[in-house]
Protein backbone atom coordinates (compact mmCIF):
# COMPACT_ATOMS: atom_id res chain seq x y z
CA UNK A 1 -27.50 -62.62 21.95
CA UNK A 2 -30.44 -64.87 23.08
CA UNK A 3 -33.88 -64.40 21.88
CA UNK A 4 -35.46 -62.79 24.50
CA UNK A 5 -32.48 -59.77 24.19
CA UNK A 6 -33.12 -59.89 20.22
CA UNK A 7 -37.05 -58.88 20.90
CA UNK A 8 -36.59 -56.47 23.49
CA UNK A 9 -33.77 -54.87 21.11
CA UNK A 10 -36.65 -55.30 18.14
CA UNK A 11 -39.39 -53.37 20.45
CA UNK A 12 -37.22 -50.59 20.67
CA UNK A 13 -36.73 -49.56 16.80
CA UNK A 14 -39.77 -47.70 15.59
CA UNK A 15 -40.23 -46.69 11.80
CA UNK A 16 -40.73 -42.99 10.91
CA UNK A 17 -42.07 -42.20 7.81
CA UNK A 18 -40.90 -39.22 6.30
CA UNK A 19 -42.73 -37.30 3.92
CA UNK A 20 -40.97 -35.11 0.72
CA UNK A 21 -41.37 -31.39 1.25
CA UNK A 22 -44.01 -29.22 -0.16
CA UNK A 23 -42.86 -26.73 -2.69
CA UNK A 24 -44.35 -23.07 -3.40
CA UNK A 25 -44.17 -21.03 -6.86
CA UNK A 26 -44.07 -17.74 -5.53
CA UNK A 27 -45.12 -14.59 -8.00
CA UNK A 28 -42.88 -11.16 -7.29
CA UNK A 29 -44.18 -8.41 -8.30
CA UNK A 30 -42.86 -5.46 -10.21
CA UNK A 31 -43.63 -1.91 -11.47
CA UNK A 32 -43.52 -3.13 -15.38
CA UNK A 33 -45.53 -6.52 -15.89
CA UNK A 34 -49.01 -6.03 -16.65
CA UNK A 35 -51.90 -6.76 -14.58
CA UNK A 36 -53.90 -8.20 -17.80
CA UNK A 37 -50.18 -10.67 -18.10
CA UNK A 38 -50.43 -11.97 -14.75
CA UNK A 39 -53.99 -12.71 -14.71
CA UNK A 40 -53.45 -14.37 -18.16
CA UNK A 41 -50.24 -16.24 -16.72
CA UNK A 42 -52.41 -17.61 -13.42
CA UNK A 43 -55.33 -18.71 -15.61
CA UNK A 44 -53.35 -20.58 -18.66
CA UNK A 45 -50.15 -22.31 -16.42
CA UNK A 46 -51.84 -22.55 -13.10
CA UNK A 47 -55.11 -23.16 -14.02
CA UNK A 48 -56.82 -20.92 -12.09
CA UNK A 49 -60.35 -19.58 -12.21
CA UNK A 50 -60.81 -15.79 -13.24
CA UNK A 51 -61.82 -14.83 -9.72
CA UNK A 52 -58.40 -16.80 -7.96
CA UNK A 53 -56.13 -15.25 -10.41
CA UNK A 54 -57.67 -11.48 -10.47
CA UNK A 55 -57.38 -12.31 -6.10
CA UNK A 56 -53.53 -13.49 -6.61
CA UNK A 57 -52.49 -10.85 -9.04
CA UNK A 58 -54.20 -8.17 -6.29
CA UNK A 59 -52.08 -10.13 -3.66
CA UNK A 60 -48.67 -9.58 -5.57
CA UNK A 61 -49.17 -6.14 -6.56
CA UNK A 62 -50.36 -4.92 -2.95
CA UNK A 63 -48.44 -6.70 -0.50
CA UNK A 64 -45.11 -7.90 -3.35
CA UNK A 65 -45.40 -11.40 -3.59
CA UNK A 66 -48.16 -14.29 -3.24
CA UNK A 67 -48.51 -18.09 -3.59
CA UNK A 68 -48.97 -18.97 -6.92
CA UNK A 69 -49.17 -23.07 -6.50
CA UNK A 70 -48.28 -25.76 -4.32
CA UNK A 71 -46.85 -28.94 -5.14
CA UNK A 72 -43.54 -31.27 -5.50
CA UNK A 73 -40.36 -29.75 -6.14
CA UNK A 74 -40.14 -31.51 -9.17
CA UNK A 75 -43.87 -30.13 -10.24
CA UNK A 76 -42.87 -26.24 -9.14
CA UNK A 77 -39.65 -26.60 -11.02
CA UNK A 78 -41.84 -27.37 -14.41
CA UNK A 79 -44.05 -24.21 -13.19
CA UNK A 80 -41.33 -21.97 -13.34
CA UNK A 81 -40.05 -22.94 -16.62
CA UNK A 82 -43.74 -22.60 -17.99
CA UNK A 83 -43.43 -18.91 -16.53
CA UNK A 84 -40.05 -18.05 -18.20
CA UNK A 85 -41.32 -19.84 -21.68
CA UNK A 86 -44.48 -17.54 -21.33
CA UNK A 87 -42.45 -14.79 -20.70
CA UNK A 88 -40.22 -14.97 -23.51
CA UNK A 89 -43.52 -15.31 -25.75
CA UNK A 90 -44.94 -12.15 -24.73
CA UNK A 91 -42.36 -10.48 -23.95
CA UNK A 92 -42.73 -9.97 -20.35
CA UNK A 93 -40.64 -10.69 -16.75
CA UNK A 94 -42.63 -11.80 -14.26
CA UNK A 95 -40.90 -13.05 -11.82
CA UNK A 96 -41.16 -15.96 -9.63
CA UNK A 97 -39.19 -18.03 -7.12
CA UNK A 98 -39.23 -21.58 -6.27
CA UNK A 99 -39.35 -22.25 -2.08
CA UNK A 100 -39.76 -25.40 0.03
CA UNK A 101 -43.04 -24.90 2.53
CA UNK A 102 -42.18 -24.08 6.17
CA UNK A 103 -44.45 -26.53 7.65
């Protein structure tokens, strides 16, 4: 192959970056878990304020399921087991589920 072919072969292979997909904690809800539990569970493991989580838990319990947080897959995974180690502690089930973002 001469150099001329080499370059032209060279200007035809582009790079595409490709990014890791977002992840999604997603609260269920139920007729048994509390109200006072989830808003308790969305301010101590997500972090958020008492206005997003009383917002959220309304979410879940009127339409059956809601965003809780966004993030890595590896990041959503240690959400989830923060949710079943809460659980256990007071006794509860909230559930969640762990899904990649449709983007």
């Amino acid at each position: 192959m001469n150099t001329q072919s080499q370059t032209a072969v060279l200007e035809d292979v582009q790079t595409k970056t490709r990014y890791a997909p977002r992840w999604q904690v997603i609260g269920i809800n139920d007729d048994v878990t509390s109200m006072e539990y989830v808003m308790l569970l969305l301010i101590d493991i997500f972090h958020k304020s008492q206005e997003d989580a009383f917002r959220l838990m309304m979410k879940v319990h009127e339409t059956g399921a809601a965003p809780f947080y966004f993030g890595t897959r590896e990041a959503c995974e240690l959400k989830v087991e923060q949710v079943q180690t809460m659980n256990k502690t007071y006794e509860e089930n909230l559930m969640v589920s762990l899904e990649v973002v449709d983007e």
